[in-house]
C-alpha atoms as a PDB file:
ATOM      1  CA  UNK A   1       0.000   0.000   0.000  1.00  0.00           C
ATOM      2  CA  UNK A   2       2.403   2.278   0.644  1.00  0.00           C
ATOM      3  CA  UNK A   3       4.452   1.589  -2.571  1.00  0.00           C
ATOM      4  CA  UNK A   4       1.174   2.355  -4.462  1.00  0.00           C
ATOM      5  CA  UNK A   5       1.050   6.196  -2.305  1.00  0.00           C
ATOM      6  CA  UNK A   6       4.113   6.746  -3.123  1.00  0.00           C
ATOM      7  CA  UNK A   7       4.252   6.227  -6.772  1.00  0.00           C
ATOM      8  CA  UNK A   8       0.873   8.634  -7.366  1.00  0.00           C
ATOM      9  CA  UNK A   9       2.214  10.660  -4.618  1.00  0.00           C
ATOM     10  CA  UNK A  10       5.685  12.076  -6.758  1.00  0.00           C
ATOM     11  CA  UNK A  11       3.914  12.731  -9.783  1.00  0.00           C
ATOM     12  CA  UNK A  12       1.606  14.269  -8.187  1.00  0.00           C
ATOM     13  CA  UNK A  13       3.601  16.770  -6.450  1.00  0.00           C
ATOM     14  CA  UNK A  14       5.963  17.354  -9.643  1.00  0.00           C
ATOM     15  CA  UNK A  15       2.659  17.504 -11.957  1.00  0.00           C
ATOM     16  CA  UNK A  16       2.051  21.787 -11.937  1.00  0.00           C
ATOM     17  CA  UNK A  17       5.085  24.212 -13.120  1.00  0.00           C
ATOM     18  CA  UNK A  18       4.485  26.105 -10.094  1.00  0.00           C
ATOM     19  CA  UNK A  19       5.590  23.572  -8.281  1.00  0.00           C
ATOM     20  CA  UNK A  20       9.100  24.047  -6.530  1.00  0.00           C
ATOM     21  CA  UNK A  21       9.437  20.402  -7.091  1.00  0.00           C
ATOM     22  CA  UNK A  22       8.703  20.329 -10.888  1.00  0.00           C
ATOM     23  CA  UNK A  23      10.770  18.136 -12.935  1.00  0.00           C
ATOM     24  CA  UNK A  24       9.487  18.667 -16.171  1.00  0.00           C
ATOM     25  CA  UNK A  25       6.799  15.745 -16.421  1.00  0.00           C
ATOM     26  CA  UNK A  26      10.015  12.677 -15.796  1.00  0.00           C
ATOM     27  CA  UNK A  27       8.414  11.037 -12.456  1.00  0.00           C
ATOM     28  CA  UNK A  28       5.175  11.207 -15.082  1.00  0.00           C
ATOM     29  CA  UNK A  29       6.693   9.188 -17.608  1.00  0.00           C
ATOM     30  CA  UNK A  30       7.790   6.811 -15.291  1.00  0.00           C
ATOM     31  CA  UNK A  31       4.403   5.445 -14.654  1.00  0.00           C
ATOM     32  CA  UNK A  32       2.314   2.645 -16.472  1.00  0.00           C
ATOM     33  CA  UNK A  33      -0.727   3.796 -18.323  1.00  0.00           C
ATOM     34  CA  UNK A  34      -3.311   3.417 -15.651  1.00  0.00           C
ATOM     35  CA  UNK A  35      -1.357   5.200 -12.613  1.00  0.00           C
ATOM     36  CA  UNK A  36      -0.908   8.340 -15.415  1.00  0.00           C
ATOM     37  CA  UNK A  37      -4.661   9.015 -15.683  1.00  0.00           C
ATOM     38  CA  UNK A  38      -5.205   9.022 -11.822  1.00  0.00           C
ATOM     39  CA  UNK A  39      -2.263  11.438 -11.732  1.00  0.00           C
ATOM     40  CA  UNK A  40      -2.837  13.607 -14.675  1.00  0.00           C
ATOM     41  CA  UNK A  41      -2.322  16.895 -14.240  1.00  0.00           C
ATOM     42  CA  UNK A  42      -5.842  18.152 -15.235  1.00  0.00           C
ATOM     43  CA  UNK A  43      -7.351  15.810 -12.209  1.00  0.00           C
ATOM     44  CA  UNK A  44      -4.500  16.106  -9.608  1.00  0.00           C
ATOM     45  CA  UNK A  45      -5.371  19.529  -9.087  1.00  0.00           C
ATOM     46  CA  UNK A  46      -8.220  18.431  -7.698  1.00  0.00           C
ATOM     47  CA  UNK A  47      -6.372  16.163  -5.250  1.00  0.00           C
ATOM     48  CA  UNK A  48      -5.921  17.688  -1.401  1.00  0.00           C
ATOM     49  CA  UNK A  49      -2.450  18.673  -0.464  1.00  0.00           C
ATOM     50  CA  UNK A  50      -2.118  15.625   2.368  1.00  0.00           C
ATOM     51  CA  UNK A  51       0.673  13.483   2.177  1.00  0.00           C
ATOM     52  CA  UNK A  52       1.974  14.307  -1.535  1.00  0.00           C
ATOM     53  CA  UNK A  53       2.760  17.942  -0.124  1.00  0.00           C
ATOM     54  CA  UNK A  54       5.217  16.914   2.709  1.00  0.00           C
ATOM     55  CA  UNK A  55       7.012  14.763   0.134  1.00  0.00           C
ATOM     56  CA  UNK A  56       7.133  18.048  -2.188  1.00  0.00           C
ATOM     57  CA  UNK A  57       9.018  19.745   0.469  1.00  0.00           C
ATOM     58  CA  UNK A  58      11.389  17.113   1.077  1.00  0.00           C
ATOM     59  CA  UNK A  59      12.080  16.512  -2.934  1.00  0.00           C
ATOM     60  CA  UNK A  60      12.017  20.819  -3.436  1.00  0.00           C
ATOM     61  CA  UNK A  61      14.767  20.578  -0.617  1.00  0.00           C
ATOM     62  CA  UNK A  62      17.235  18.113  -1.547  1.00  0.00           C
ATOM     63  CA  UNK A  63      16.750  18.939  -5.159  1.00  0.00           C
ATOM     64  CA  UNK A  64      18.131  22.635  -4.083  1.00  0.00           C
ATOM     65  CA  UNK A  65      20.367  20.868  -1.802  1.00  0.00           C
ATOM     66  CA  UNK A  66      22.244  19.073  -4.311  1.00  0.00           C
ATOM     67  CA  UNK A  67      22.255  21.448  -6.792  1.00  0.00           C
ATOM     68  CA  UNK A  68      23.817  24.209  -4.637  1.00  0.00           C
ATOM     69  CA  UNK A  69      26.679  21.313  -3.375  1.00  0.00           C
ATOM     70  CA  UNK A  70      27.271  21.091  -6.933  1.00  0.00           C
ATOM     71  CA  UNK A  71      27.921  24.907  -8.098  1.00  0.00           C
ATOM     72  CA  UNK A  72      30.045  25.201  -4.913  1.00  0.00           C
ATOM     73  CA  UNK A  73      32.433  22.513  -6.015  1.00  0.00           C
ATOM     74  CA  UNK A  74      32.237  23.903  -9.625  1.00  0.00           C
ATOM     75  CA  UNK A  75      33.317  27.105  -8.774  1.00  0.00           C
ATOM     76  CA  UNK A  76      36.482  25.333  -7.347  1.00  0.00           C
ATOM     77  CA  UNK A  77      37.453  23.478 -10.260  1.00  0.00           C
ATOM     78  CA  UNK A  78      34.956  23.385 -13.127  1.00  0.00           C
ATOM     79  CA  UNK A  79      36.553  20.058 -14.407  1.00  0.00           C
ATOM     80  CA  UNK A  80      35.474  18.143 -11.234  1.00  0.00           C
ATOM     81  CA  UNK A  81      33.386  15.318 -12.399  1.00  0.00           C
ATOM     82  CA  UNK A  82      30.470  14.513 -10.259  1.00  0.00           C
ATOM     83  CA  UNK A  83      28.828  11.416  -8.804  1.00  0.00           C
ATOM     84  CA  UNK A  84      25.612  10.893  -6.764  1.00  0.00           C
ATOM     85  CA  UNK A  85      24.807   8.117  -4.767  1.00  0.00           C
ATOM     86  CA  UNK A  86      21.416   7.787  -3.758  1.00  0.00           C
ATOM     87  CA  UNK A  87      20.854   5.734  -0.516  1.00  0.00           C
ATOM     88  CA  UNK A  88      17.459   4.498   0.318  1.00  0.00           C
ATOM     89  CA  UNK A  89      15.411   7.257  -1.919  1.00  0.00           C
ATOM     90  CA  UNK A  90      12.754   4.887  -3.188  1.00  0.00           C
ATOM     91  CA  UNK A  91      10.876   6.134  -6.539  1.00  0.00           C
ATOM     92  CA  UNK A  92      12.788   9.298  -6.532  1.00  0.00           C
ATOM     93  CA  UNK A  93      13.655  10.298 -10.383  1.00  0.00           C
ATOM     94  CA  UNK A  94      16.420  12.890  -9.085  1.00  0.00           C
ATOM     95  CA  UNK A  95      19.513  11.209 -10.572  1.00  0.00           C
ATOM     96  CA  UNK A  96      17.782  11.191 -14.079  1.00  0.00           C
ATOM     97  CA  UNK A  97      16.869  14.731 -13.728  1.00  0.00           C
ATOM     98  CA  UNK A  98      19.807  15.650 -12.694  1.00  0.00           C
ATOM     99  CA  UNK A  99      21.810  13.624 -15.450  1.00  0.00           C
ATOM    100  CA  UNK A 100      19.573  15.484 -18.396  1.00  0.00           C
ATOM    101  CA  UNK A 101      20.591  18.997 -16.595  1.00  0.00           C
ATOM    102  CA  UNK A 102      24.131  17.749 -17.254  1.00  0.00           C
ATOM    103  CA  UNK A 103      24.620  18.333 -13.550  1.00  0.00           C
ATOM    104  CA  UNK A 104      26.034  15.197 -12.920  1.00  0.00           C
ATOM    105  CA  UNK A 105      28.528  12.297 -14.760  1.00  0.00           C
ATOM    106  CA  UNK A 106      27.242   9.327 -12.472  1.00  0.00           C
ATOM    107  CA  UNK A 107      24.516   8.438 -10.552  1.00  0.00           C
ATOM    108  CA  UNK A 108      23.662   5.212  -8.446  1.00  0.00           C
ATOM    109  CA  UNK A 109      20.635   4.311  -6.804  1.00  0.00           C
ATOM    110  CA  UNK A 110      20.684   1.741  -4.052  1.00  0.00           C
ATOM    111  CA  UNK A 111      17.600   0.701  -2.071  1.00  0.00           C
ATOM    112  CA  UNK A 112      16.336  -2.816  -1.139  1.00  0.00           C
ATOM    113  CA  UNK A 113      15.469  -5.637  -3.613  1.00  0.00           C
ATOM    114  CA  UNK A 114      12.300  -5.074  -4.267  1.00  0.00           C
ATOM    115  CA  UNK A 115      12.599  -1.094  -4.236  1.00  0.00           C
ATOM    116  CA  UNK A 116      15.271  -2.092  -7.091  1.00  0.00           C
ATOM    117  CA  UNK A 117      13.211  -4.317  -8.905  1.00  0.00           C
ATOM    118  CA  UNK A 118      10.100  -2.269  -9.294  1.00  0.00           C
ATOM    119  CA  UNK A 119      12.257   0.984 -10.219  1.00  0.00           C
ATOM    120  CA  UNK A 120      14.064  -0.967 -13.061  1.00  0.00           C
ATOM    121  CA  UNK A 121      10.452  -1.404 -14.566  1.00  0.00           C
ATOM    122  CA  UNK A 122       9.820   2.213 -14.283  1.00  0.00           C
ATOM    123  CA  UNK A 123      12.980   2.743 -15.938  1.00  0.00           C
ATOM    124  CA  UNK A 124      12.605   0.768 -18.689  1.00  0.00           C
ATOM    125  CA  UNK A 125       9.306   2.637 -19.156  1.00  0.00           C
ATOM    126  CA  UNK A 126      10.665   5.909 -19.221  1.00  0.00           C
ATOM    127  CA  UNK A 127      13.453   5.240 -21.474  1.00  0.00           C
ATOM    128  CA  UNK A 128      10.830   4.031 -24.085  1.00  0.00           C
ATOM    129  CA  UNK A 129       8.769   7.111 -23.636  1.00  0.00           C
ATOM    130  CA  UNK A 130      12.254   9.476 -23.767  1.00  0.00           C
ATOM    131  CA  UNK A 131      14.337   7.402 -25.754  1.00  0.00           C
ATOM    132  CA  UNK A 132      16.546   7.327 -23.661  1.00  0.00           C
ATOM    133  CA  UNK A 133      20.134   5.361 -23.460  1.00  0.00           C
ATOM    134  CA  UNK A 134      21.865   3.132 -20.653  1.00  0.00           C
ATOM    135  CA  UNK A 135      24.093   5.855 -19.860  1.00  0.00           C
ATOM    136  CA  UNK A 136      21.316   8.581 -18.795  1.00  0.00           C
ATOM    137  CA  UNK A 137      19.914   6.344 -16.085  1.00  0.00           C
ATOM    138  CA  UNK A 138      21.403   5.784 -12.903  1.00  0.00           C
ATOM    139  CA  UNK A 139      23.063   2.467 -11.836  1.00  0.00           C
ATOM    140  CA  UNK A 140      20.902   0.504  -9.516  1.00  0.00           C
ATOM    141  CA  UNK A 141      22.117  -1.999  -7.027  1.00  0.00           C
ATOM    142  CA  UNK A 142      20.595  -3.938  -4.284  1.00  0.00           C
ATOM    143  CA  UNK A 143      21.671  -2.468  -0.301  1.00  0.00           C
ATOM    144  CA  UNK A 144      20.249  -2.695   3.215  1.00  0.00           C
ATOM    145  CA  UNK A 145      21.253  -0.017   5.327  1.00  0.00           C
ATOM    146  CA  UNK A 146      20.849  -2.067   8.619  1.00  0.00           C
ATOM    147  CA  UNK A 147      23.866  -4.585   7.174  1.00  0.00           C
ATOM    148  CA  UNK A 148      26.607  -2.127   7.946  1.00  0.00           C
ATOM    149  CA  UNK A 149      29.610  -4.038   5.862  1.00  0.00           C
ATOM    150  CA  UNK A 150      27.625  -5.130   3.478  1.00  0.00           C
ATOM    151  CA  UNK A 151      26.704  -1.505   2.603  1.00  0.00           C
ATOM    152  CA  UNK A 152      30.590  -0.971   3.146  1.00  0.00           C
ATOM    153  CA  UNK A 153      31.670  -3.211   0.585  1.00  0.00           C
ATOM    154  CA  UNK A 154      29.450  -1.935  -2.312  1.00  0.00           C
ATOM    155  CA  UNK A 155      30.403   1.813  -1.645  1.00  0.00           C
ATOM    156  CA  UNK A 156      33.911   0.616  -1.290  1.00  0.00           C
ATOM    157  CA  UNK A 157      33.465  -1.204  -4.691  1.00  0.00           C
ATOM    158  CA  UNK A 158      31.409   1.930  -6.474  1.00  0.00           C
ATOM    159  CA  UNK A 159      34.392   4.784  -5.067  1.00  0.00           C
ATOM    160  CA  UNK A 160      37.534   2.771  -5.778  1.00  0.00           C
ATOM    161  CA  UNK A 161      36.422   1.330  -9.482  1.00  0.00           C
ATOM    162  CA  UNK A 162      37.815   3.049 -12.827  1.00  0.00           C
ATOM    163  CA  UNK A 163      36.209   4.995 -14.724  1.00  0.00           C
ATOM    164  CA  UNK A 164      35.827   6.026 -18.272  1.00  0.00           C
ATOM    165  CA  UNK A 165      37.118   9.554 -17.413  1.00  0.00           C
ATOM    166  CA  UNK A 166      40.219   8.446 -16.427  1.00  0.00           C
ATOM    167  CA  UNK A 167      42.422  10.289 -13.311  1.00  0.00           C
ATOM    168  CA  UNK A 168      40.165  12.962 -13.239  1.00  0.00           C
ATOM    169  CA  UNK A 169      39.020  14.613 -10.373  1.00  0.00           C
ATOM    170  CA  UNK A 170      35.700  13.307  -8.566  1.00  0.00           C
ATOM    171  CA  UNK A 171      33.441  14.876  -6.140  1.00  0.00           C
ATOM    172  CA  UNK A 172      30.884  12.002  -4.867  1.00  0.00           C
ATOM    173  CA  UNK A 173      27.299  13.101  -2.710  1.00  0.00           C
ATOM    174  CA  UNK A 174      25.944  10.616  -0.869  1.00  0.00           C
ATOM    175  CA  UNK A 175      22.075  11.540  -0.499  1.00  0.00           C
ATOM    176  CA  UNK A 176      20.035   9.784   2.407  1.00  0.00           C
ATOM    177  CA  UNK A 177      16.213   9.989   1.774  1.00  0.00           C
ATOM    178  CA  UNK A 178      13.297   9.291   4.124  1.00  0.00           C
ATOM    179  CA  UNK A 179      15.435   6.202   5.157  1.00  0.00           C
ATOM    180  CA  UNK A 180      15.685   7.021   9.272  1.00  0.00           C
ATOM    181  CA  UNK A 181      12.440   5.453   9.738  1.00  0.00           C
ATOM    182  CA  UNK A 182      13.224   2.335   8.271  1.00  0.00           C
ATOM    183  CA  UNK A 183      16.004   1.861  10.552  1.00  0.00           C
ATOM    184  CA  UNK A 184      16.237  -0.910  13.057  1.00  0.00           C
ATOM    185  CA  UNK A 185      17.638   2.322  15.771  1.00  0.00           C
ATOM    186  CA  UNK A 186      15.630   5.202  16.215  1.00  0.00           C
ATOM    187  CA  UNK A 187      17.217   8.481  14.872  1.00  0.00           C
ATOM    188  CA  UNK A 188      18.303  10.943  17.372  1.00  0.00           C
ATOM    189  CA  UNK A 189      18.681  14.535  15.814  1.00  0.00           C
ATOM    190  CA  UNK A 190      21.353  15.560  18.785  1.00  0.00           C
ATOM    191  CA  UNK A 191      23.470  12.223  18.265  1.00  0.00           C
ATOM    192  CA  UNK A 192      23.144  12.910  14.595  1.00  0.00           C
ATOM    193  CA  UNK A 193      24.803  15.883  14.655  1.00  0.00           C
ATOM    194  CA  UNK A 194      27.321  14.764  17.337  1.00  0.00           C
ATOM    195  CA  UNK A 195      28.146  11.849  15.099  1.00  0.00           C
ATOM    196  CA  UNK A 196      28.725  13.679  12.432  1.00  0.00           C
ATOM    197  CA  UNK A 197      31.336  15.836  13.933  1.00  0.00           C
ATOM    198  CA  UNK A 198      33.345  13.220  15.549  1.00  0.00           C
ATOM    199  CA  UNK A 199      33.557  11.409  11.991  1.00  0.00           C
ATOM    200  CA  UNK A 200      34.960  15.039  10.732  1.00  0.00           C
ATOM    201  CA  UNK A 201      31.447  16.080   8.758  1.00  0.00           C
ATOM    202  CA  UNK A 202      30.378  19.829   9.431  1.00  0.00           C
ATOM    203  CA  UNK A 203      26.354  20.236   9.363  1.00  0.00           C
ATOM    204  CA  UNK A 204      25.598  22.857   6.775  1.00  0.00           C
ATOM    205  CA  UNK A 205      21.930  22.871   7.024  1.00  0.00           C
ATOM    206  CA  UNK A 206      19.646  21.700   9.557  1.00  0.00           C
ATOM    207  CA  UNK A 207      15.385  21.923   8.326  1.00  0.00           C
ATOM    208  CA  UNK A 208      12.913  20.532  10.049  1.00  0.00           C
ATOM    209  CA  UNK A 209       9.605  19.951   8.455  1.00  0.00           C
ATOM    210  CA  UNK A 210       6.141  17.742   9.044  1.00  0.00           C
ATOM    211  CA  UNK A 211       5.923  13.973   8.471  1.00  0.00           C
ATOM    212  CA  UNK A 212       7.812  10.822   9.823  1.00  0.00           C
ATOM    213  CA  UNK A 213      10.716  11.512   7.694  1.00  0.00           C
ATOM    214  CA  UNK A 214      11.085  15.124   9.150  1.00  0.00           C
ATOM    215  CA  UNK A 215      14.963  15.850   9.650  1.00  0.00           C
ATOM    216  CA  UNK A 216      16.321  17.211   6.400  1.00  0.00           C
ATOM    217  CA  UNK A 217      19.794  18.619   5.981  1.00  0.00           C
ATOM    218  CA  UNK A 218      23.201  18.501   4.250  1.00  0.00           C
ATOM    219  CA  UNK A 219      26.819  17.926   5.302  1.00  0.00           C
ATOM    220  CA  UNK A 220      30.503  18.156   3.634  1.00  0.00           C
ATOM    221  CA  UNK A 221      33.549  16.647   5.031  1.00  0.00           C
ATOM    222  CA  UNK A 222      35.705  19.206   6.607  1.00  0.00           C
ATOM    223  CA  UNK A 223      38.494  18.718   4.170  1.00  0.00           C
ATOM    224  CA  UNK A 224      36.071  20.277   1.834  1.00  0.00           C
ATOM    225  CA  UNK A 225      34.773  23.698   2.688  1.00  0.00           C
ATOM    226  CA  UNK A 226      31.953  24.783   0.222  1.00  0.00           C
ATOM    227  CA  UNK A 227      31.804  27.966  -1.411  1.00  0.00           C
ATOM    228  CA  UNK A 228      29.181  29.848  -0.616  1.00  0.00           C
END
Protein backbone atom coordinates (compact mmCIF):
# COMPACT_ATOMS: atom_id res chain seq x y z
CA UNK A 1 0.00 0.00 0.00
CA UNK A 2 2.40 2.28 0.64
CA UNK A 3 4.45 1.59 -2.57
CA UNK A 4 1.17 2.35 -4.46
CA UNK A 5 1.05 6.20 -2.31
CA UNK A 6 4.11 6.75 -3.12
CA UNK A 7 4.25 6.23 -6.77
CA UNK A 8 0.87 8.63 -7.37
CA UNK A 9 2.21 10.66 -4.62
CA UNK A 10 5.68 12.08 -6.76
CA UNK A 11 3.91 12.73 -9.78
CA UNK A 12 1.61 14.27 -8.19
CA UNK A 13 3.60 16.77 -6.45
CA UNK A 14 5.96 17.35 -9.64
CA UNK A 15 2.66 17.50 -11.96
CA UNK A 16 2.05 21.79 -11.94
CA UNK A 17 5.09 24.21 -13.12
CA UNK A 18 4.49 26.11 -10.09
CA UNK A 19 5.59 23.57 -8.28
CA UNK A 20 9.10 24.05 -6.53
CA UNK A 21 9.44 20.40 -7.09
CA UNK A 22 8.70 20.33 -10.89
CA UNK A 23 10.77 18.14 -12.94
CA UNK A 24 9.49 18.67 -16.17
CA UNK A 25 6.80 15.75 -16.42
CA UNK A 26 10.02 12.68 -15.80
CA UNK A 27 8.41 11.04 -12.46
CA UNK A 28 5.17 11.21 -15.08
CA UNK A 29 6.69 9.19 -17.61
CA UNK A 30 7.79 6.81 -15.29
CA UNK A 31 4.40 5.44 -14.65
CA UNK A 32 2.31 2.64 -16.47
CA UNK A 33 -0.73 3.80 -18.32
CA UNK A 34 -3.31 3.42 -15.65
CA UNK A 35 -1.36 5.20 -12.61
CA UNK A 36 -0.91 8.34 -15.42
CA UNK A 37 -4.66 9.02 -15.68
CA UNK A 38 -5.21 9.02 -11.82
CA UNK A 39 -2.26 11.44 -11.73
CA UNK A 40 -2.84 13.61 -14.68
CA UNK A 41 -2.32 16.89 -14.24
CA UNK A 42 -5.84 18.15 -15.23
CA UNK A 43 -7.35 15.81 -12.21
CA UNK A 44 -4.50 16.11 -9.61
CA UNK A 45 -5.37 19.53 -9.09
CA UNK A 46 -8.22 18.43 -7.70
CA UNK A 47 -6.37 16.16 -5.25
CA UNK A 48 -5.92 17.69 -1.40
CA UNK A 49 -2.45 18.67 -0.46
CA UNK A 50 -2.12 15.63 2.37
CA UNK A 51 0.67 13.48 2.18
CA UNK A 52 1.97 14.31 -1.54
CA UNK A 53 2.76 17.94 -0.12
CA UNK A 54 5.22 16.91 2.71
CA UNK A 55 7.01 14.76 0.13
CA UNK A 56 7.13 18.05 -2.19
CA UNK A 57 9.02 19.75 0.47
CA UNK A 58 11.39 17.11 1.08
CA UNK A 59 12.08 16.51 -2.93
CA UNK A 60 12.02 20.82 -3.44
CA UNK A 61 14.77 20.58 -0.62
CA UNK A 62 17.23 18.11 -1.55
CA UNK A 63 16.75 18.94 -5.16
CA UNK A 64 18.13 22.64 -4.08
CA UNK A 65 20.37 20.87 -1.80
CA UNK A 66 22.24 19.07 -4.31
CA UNK A 67 22.25 21.45 -6.79
CA UNK A 68 23.82 24.21 -4.64
CA UNK A 69 26.68 21.31 -3.38
CA UNK A 70 27.27 21.09 -6.93
CA UNK A 71 27.92 24.91 -8.10
CA UNK A 72 30.04 25.20 -4.91
CA UNK A 73 32.43 22.51 -6.02
CA UNK A 74 32.24 23.90 -9.63
CA UNK A 75 33.32 27.11 -8.77
CA UNK A 76 36.48 25.33 -7.35
CA UNK A 77 37.45 23.48 -10.26
CA UNK A 78 34.96 23.39 -13.13
CA UNK A 79 36.55 20.06 -14.41
CA UNK A 80 35.47 18.14 -11.23
CA UNK A 81 33.39 15.32 -12.40
CA UNK A 82 30.47 14.51 -10.26
CA UNK A 83 28.83 11.42 -8.80
CA UNK A 84 25.61 10.89 -6.76
CA UNK A 85 24.81 8.12 -4.77
CA UNK A 86 21.42 7.79 -3.76
CA UNK A 87 20.85 5.73 -0.52
CA UNK A 88 17.46 4.50 0.32
CA UNK A 89 15.41 7.26 -1.92
CA UNK A 90 12.75 4.89 -3.19
CA UNK A 91 10.88 6.13 -6.54
CA UNK A 92 12.79 9.30 -6.53
CA UNK A 93 13.65 10.30 -10.38
CA UNK A 94 16.42 12.89 -9.08
CA UNK A 95 19.51 11.21 -10.57
CA UNK A 96 17.78 11.19 -14.08
CA UNK A 97 16.87 14.73 -13.73
CA UNK A 98 19.81 15.65 -12.69
CA UNK A 99 21.81 13.62 -15.45
CA UNK A 100 19.57 15.48 -18.40
CA UNK A 101 20.59 19.00 -16.60
CA UNK A 102 24.13 17.75 -17.25
CA UNK A 103 24.62 18.33 -13.55
CA UNK A 104 26.03 15.20 -12.92
CA UNK A 105 28.53 12.30 -14.76
CA UNK A 106 27.24 9.33 -12.47
CA UNK A 107 24.52 8.44 -10.55
CA UNK A 108 23.66 5.21 -8.45
CA UNK A 109 20.64 4.31 -6.80
CA UNK A 110 20.68 1.74 -4.05
CA UNK A 111 17.60 0.70 -2.07
CA UNK A 112 16.34 -2.82 -1.14
CA UNK A 113 15.47 -5.64 -3.61
CA UNK A 114 12.30 -5.07 -4.27
CA UNK A 115 12.60 -1.09 -4.24
CA UNK A 116 15.27 -2.09 -7.09
CA UNK A 117 13.21 -4.32 -8.90
CA UNK A 118 10.10 -2.27 -9.29
CA UNK A 119 12.26 0.98 -10.22
CA UNK A 120 14.06 -0.97 -13.06
CA UNK A 121 10.45 -1.40 -14.57
CA UNK A 122 9.82 2.21 -14.28
CA UNK A 123 12.98 2.74 -15.94
CA UNK A 124 12.61 0.77 -18.69
CA UNK A 125 9.31 2.64 -19.16
CA UNK A 126 10.67 5.91 -19.22
CA UNK A 127 13.45 5.24 -21.47
CA UNK A 128 10.83 4.03 -24.08
CA UNK A 129 8.77 7.11 -23.64
CA UNK A 130 12.25 9.48 -23.77
CA UNK A 131 14.34 7.40 -25.75
CA UNK A 132 16.55 7.33 -23.66
CA UNK A 133 20.13 5.36 -23.46
CA UNK A 134 21.87 3.13 -20.65
CA UNK A 135 24.09 5.86 -19.86
CA UNK A 136 21.32 8.58 -18.79
CA UNK A 137 19.91 6.34 -16.08
CA UNK A 138 21.40 5.78 -12.90
CA UNK A 139 23.06 2.47 -11.84
CA UNK A 140 20.90 0.50 -9.52
CA UNK A 141 22.12 -2.00 -7.03
CA UNK A 142 20.60 -3.94 -4.28
CA UNK A 143 21.67 -2.47 -0.30
CA UNK A 144 20.25 -2.69 3.21
CA UNK A 145 21.25 -0.02 5.33
CA UNK A 146 20.85 -2.07 8.62
CA UNK A 147 23.87 -4.58 7.17
CA UNK A 148 26.61 -2.13 7.95
CA UNK A 149 29.61 -4.04 5.86
CA UNK A 150 27.62 -5.13 3.48
CA UNK A 151 26.70 -1.51 2.60
CA UNK A 152 30.59 -0.97 3.15
CA UNK A 153 31.67 -3.21 0.59
CA UNK A 154 29.45 -1.94 -2.31
CA UNK A 155 30.40 1.81 -1.65
CA UNK A 156 33.91 0.62 -1.29
CA UNK A 157 33.46 -1.20 -4.69
CA UNK A 158 31.41 1.93 -6.47
CA UNK A 159 34.39 4.78 -5.07
CA UNK A 160 37.53 2.77 -5.78
CA UNK A 161 36.42 1.33 -9.48
CA UNK A 162 37.81 3.05 -12.83
CA UNK A 163 36.21 5.00 -14.72
CA UNK A 164 35.83 6.03 -18.27
CA UNK A 165 37.12 9.55 -17.41
CA UNK A 166 40.22 8.45 -16.43
CA UNK A 167 42.42 10.29 -13.31
CA UNK A 168 40.16 12.96 -13.24
CA UNK A 169 39.02 14.61 -10.37
CA UNK A 170 35.70 13.31 -8.57
CA UNK A 171 33.44 14.88 -6.14
CA UNK A 172 30.88 12.00 -4.87
CA UNK A 173 27.30 13.10 -2.71
CA UNK A 174 25.94 10.62 -0.87
CA UNK A 175 22.08 11.54 -0.50
CA UNK A 176 20.04 9.78 2.41
CA UNK A 177 16.21 9.99 1.77
CA UNK A 178 13.30 9.29 4.12
CA UNK A 179 15.44 6.20 5.16
CA UNK A 180 15.68 7.02 9.27
CA UNK A 181 12.44 5.45 9.74
CA UNK A 182 13.22 2.34 8.27
CA UNK A 183 16.00 1.86 10.55
CA UNK A 184 16.24 -0.91 13.06
CA UNK A 185 17.64 2.32 15.77
CA UNK A 186 15.63 5.20 16.21
CA UNK A 187 17.22 8.48 14.87
CA UNK A 188 18.30 10.94 17.37
CA UNK A 189 18.68 14.53 15.81
CA UNK A 190 21.35 15.56 18.79
CA UNK A 191 23.47 12.22 18.26
CA UNK A 192 23.14 12.91 14.60
CA UNK A 193 24.80 15.88 14.65
CA UNK A 194 27.32 14.76 17.34
CA UNK A 195 28.15 11.85 15.10
CA UNK A 196 28.72 13.68 12.43
CA UNK A 197 31.34 15.84 13.93
CA UNK A 198 33.34 13.22 15.55
CA UNK A 199 33.56 11.41 11.99
CA UNK A 200 34.96 15.04 10.73
CA UNK A 201 31.45 16.08 8.76
CA UNK A 202 30.38 19.83 9.43
CA UNK A 203 26.35 20.24 9.36
CA UNK A 204 25.60 22.86 6.77
CA UNK A 205 21.93 22.87 7.02
CA UNK A 206 19.65 21.70 9.56
CA UNK A 207 15.39 21.92 8.33
CA UNK A 208 12.91 20.53 10.05
CA UNK A 209 9.61 19.95 8.46
CA UNK A 210 6.14 17.74 9.04
CA UNK A 211 5.92 13.97 8.47
CA UNK A 212 7.81 10.82 9.82
CA UNK A 213 10.72 11.51 7.69
CA UNK A 214 11.08 15.12 9.15
CA UNK A 215 14.96 15.85 9.65
CA UNK A 216 16.32 17.21 6.40
CA UNK A 217 19.79 18.62 5.98
CA UNK A 218 23.20 18.50 4.25
CA UNK A 219 26.82 17.93 5.30
CA UNK A 220 30.50 18.16 3.63
CA UNK A 221 33.55 16.65 5.03
CA UNK A 222 35.71 19.21 6.61
CA UNK A 223 38.49 18.72 4.17
CA UNK A 224 36.07 20.28 1.83
CA UNK A 225 34.77 23.70 2.69
CA UNK A 226 31.95 24.78 0.22
CA UNK A 227 31.80 27.97 -1.41
CA UNK A 228 29.18 29.85 -0.62
Amino acid sequence: MSRNLKTIDLPTQVSHSSSPAFDGGLTYDLLPPLTRRLVHPRLARFYPRLHHANIEIRTAFLDQSVEKIIRSKNKINADTKIRLISLGGGYDGRSIKLKQKGLIDEAYDLDLADVVYAKQKLFERLAKRRSLAIGDLPQLKTIDLNKIEEVRHILTNILTAPTIHGNEDWHTIFLFEGVMIYLDEEGDPVMAVTELANNEWTLDEWCPKPGLARHMGSAHLTTFEPQR
